[in-house]
C-alpha atoms as a PDB file:
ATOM      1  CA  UNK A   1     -29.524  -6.336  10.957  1.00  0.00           C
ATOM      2  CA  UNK A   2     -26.140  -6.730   9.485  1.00  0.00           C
ATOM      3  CA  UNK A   3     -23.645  -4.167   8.909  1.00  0.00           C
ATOM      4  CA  UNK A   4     -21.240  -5.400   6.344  1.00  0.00           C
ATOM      5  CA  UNK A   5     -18.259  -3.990   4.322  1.00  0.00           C
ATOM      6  CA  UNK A   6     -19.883  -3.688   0.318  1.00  0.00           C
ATOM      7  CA  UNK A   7     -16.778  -5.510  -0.726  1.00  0.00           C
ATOM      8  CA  UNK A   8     -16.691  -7.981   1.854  1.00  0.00           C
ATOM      9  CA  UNK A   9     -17.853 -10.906  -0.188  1.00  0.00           C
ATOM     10  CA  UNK A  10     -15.611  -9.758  -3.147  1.00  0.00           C
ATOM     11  CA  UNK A  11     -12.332  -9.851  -0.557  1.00  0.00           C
ATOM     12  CA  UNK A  12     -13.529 -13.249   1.256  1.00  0.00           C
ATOM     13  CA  UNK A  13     -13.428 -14.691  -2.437  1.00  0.00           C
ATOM     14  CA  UNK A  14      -9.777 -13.603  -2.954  1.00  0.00           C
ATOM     15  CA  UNK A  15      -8.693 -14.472   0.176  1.00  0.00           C
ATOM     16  CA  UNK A  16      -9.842 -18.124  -0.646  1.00  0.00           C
ATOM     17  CA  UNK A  17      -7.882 -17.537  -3.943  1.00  0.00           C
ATOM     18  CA  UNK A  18      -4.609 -16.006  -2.000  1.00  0.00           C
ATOM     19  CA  UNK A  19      -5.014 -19.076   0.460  1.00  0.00           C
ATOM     20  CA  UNK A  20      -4.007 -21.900  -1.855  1.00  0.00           C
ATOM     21  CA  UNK A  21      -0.671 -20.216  -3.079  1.00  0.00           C
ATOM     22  CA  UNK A  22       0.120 -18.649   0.796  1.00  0.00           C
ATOM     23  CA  UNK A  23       3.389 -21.303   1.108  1.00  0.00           C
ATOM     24  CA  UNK A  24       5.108 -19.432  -2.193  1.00  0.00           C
ATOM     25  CA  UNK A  25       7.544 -16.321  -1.979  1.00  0.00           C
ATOM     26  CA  UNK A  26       5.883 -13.648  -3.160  1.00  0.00           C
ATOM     27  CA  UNK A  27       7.589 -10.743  -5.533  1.00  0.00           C
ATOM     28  CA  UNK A  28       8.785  -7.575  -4.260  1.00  0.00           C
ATOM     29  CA  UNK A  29       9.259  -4.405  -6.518  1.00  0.00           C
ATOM     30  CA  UNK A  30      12.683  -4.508  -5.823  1.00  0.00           C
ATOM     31  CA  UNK A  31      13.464  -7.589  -8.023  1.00  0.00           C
ATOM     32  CA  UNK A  32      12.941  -8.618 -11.559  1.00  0.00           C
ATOM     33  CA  UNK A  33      10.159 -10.584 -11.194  1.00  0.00           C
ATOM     34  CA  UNK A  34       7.894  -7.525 -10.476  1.00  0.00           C
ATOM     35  CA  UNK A  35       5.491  -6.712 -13.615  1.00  0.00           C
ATOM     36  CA  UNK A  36       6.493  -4.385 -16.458  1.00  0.00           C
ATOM     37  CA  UNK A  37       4.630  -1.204 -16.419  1.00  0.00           C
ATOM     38  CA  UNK A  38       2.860  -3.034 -19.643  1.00  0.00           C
ATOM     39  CA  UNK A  39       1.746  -5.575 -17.488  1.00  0.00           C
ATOM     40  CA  UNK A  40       0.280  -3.098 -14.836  1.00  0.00           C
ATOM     41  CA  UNK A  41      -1.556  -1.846 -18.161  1.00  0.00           C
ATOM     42  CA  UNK A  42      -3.325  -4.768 -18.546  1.00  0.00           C
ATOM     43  CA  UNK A  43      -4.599  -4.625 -14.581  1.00  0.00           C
ATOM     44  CA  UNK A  44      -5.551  -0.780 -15.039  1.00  0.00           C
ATOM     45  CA  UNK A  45      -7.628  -2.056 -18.081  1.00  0.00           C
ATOM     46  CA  UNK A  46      -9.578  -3.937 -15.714  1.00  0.00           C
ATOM     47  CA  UNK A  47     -10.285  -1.662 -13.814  1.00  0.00           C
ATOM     48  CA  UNK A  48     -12.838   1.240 -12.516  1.00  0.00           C
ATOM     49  CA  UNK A  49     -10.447   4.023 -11.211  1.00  0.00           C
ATOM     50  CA  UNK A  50      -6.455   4.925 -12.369  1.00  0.00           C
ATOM     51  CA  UNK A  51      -4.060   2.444 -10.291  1.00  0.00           C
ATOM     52  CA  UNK A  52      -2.325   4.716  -7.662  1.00  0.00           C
ATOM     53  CA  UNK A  53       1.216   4.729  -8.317  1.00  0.00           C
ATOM     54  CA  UNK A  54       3.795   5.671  -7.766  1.00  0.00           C
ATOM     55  CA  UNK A  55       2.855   5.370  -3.569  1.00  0.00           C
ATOM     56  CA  UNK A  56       5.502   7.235  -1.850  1.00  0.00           C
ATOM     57  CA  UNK A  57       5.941   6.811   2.497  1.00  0.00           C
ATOM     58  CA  UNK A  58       3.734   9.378   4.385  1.00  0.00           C
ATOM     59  CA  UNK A  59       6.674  11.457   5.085  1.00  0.00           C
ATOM     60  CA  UNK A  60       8.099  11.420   1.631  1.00  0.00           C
ATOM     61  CA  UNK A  61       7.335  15.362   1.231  1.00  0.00           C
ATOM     62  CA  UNK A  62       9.766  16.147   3.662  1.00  0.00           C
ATOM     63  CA  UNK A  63      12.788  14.804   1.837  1.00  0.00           C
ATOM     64  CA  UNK A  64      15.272  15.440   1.136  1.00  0.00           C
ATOM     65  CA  UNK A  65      15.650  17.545   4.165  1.00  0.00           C
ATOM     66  CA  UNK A  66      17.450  20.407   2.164  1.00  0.00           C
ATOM     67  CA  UNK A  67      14.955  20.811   0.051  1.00  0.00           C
ATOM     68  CA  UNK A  68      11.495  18.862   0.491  1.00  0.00           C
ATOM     69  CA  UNK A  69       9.942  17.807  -2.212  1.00  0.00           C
ATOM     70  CA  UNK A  70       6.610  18.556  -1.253  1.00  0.00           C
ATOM     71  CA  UNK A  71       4.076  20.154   1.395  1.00  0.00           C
ATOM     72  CA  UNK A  72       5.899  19.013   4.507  1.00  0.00           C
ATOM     73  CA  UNK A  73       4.418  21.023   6.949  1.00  0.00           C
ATOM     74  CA  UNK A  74       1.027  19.502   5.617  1.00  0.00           C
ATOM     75  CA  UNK A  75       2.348  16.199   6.814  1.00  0.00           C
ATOM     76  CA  UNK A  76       3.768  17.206  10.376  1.00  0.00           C
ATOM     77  CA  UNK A  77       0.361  18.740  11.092  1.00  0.00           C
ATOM     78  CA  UNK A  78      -1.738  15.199   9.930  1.00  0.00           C
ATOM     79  CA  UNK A  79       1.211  13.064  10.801  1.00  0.00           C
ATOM     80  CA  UNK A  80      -0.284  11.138  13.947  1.00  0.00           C
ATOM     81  CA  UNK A  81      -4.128  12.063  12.994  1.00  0.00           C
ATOM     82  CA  UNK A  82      -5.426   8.582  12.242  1.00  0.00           C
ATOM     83  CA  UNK A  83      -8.103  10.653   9.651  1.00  0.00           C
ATOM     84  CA  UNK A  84      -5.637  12.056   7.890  1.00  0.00           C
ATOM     85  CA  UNK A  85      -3.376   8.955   7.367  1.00  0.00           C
ATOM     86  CA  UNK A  86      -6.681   7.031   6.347  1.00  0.00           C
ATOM     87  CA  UNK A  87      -6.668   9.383   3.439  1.00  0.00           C
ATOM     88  CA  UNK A  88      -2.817   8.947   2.308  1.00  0.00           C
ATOM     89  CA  UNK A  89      -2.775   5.776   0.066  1.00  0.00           C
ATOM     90  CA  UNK A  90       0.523   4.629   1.654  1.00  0.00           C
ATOM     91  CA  UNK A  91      -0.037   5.670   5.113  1.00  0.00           C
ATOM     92  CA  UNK A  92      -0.551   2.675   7.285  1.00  0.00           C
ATOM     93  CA  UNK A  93      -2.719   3.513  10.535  1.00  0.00           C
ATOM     94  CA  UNK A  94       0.695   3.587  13.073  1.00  0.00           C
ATOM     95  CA  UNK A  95       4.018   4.534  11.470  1.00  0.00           C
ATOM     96  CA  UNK A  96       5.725   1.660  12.687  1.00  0.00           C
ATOM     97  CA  UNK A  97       3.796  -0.738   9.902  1.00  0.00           C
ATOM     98  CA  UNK A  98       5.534   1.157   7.331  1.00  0.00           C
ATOM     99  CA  UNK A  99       8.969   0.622   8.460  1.00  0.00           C
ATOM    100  CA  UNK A 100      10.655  -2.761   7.249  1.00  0.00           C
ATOM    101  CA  UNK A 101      13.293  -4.473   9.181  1.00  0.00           C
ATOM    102  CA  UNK A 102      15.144  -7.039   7.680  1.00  0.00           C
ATOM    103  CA  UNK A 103      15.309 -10.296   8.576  1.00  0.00           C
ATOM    104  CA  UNK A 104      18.451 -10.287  11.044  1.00  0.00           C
ATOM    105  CA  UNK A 105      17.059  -7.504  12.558  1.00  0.00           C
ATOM    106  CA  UNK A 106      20.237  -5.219  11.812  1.00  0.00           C
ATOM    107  CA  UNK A 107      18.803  -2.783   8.781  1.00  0.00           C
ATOM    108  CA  UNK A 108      15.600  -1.225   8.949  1.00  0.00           C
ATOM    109  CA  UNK A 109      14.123   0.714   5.641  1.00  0.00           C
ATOM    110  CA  UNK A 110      11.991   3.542   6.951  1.00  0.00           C
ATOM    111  CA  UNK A 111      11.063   6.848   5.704  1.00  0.00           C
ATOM    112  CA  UNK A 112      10.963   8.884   9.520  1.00  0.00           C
ATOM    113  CA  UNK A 113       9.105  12.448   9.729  1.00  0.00           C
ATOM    114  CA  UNK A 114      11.925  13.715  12.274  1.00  0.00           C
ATOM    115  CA  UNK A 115      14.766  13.741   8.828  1.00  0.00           C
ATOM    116  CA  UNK A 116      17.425  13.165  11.144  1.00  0.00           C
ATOM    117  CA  UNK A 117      16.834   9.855  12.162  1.00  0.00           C
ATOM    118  CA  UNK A 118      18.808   7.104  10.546  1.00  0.00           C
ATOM    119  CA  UNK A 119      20.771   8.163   7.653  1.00  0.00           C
ATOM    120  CA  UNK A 120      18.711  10.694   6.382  1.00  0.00           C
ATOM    121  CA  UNK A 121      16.887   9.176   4.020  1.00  0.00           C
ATOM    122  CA  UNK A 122      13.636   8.566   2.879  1.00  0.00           C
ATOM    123  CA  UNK A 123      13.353   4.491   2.094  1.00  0.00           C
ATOM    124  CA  UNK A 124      10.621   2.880   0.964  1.00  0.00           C
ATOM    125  CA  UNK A 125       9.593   0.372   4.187  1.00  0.00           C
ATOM    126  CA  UNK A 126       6.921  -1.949   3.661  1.00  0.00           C
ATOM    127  CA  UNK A 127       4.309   0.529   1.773  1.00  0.00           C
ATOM    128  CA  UNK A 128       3.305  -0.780  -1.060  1.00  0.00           C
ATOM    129  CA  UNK A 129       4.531   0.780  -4.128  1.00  0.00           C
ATOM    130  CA  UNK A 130       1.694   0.522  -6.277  1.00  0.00           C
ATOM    131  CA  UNK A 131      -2.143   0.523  -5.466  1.00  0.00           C
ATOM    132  CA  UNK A 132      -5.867  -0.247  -6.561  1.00  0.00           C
ATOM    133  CA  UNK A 133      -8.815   2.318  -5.204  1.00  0.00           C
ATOM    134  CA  UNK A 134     -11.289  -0.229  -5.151  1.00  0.00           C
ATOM    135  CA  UNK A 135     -14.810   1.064  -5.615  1.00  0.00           C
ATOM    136  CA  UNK A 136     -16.736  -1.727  -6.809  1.00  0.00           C
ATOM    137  CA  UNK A 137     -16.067  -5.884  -6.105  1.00  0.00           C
ATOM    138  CA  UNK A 138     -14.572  -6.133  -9.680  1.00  0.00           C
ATOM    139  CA  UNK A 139     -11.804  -4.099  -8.766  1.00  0.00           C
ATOM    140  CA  UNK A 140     -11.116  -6.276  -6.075  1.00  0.00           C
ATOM    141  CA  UNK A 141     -11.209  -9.610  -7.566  1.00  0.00           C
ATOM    142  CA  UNK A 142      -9.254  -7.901 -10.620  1.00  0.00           C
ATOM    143  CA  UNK A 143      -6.254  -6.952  -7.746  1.00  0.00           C
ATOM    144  CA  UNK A 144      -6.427 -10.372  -6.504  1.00  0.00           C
ATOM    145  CA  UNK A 145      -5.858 -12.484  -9.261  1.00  0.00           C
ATOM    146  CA  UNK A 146      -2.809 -10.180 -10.509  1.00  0.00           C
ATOM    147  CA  UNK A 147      -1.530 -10.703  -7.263  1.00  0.00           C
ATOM    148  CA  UNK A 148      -2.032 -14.338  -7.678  1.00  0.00           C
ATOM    149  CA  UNK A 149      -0.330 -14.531 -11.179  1.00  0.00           C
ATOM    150  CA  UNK A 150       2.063 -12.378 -10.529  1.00  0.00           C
ATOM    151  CA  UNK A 151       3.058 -13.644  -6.931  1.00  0.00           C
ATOM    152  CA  UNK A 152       2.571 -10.314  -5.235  1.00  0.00           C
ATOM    153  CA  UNK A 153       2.039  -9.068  -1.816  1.00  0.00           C
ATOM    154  CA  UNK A 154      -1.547  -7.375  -1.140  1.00  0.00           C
ATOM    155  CA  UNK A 155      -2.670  -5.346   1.163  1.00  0.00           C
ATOM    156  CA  UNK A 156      -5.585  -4.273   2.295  1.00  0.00           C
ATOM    157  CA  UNK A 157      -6.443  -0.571   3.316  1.00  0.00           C
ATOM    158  CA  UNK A 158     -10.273  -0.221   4.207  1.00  0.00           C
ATOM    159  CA  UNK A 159     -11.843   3.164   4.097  1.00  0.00           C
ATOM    160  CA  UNK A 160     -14.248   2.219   6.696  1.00  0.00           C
ATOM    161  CA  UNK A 161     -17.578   2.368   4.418  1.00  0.00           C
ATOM    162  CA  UNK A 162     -20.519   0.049   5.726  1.00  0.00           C
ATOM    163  CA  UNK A 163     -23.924  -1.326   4.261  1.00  0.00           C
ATOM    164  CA  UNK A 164     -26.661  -1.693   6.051  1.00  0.00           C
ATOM    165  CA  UNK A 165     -28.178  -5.079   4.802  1.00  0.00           C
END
């Protein structure tokens, strides 16, 4: 018996895809090679659930610290609870993977729960600014090769669902 991920097969294809290309820069929101919100259209058409966007850090809702934007104490109570960050799109499983330092070493980009670390803002790290809620193996080979035409990062964020084959 086998216990395997139901997209498994769908995300070994992609990596293969995502394996020739691996030696070119990829695109970052930031710059103006990113896709046009009419050529995110064209992924969503292609796919089975709304794209999740815009994907803000985990600790977003606390900021700015005046006046947070959202349900901050939510956050400080699910903050470190690996459940809870599992079901936050742009939570990664230990804060420090969404914090981006750059490549000297002398600027990190970090949104921090405690608002009075660095400058007091919330940056934008290395969470991904736009997602795809896979559900079926379409959705993932649909994410892949947008990735691949449009030279973007991916990332993948498993919910932990298994099949018993």
């Amino acid at each position: 018996m086998r216990i395997l991920s139901p997209l498994l097969p769908a995300f070994l294809a992609a990596q293969s895809i995502l394996a020739v290309r691996s030696k070119l820069c990829r695109c970052l929101s930031t710059q103006p090679c990113w896709p046009s919100p009419r050529v995110f259209a064209s992924l969503q058409s292609n796919l089975s659930q709304p794209l999740l966007k815009p994907i803000l850090p985990t600790a977003s809702p606390c900021y700015p610290p005046s006046s947070p934007s959202g349900n901050c104490s939510q956050v400080q109570a699910g903050f470190n609870d690996g459940i809870w960050r599992a079901s936050v799109p742009g939570s990664m499983q230990s804060q420090n993977w969404e914090t981006y330092a750059s490549e000297h070493g002398n600027m990190i980009d970090a949104c921090y729960l405690n608002v009075t670390v660095g400058d007091g803002t919330c940056k934008q790290g290395s969470v991904p600014t736009v997602g795809v809620d896979a559900r079926v193996s379409g959705d993932v080979i649909a994410a892949v090769e947008f990735a691949k035409k449009w030279r973007l990062w991916v990332v993948v964020k498993s919910t932990g669902r298994v099949l018993i084959v």
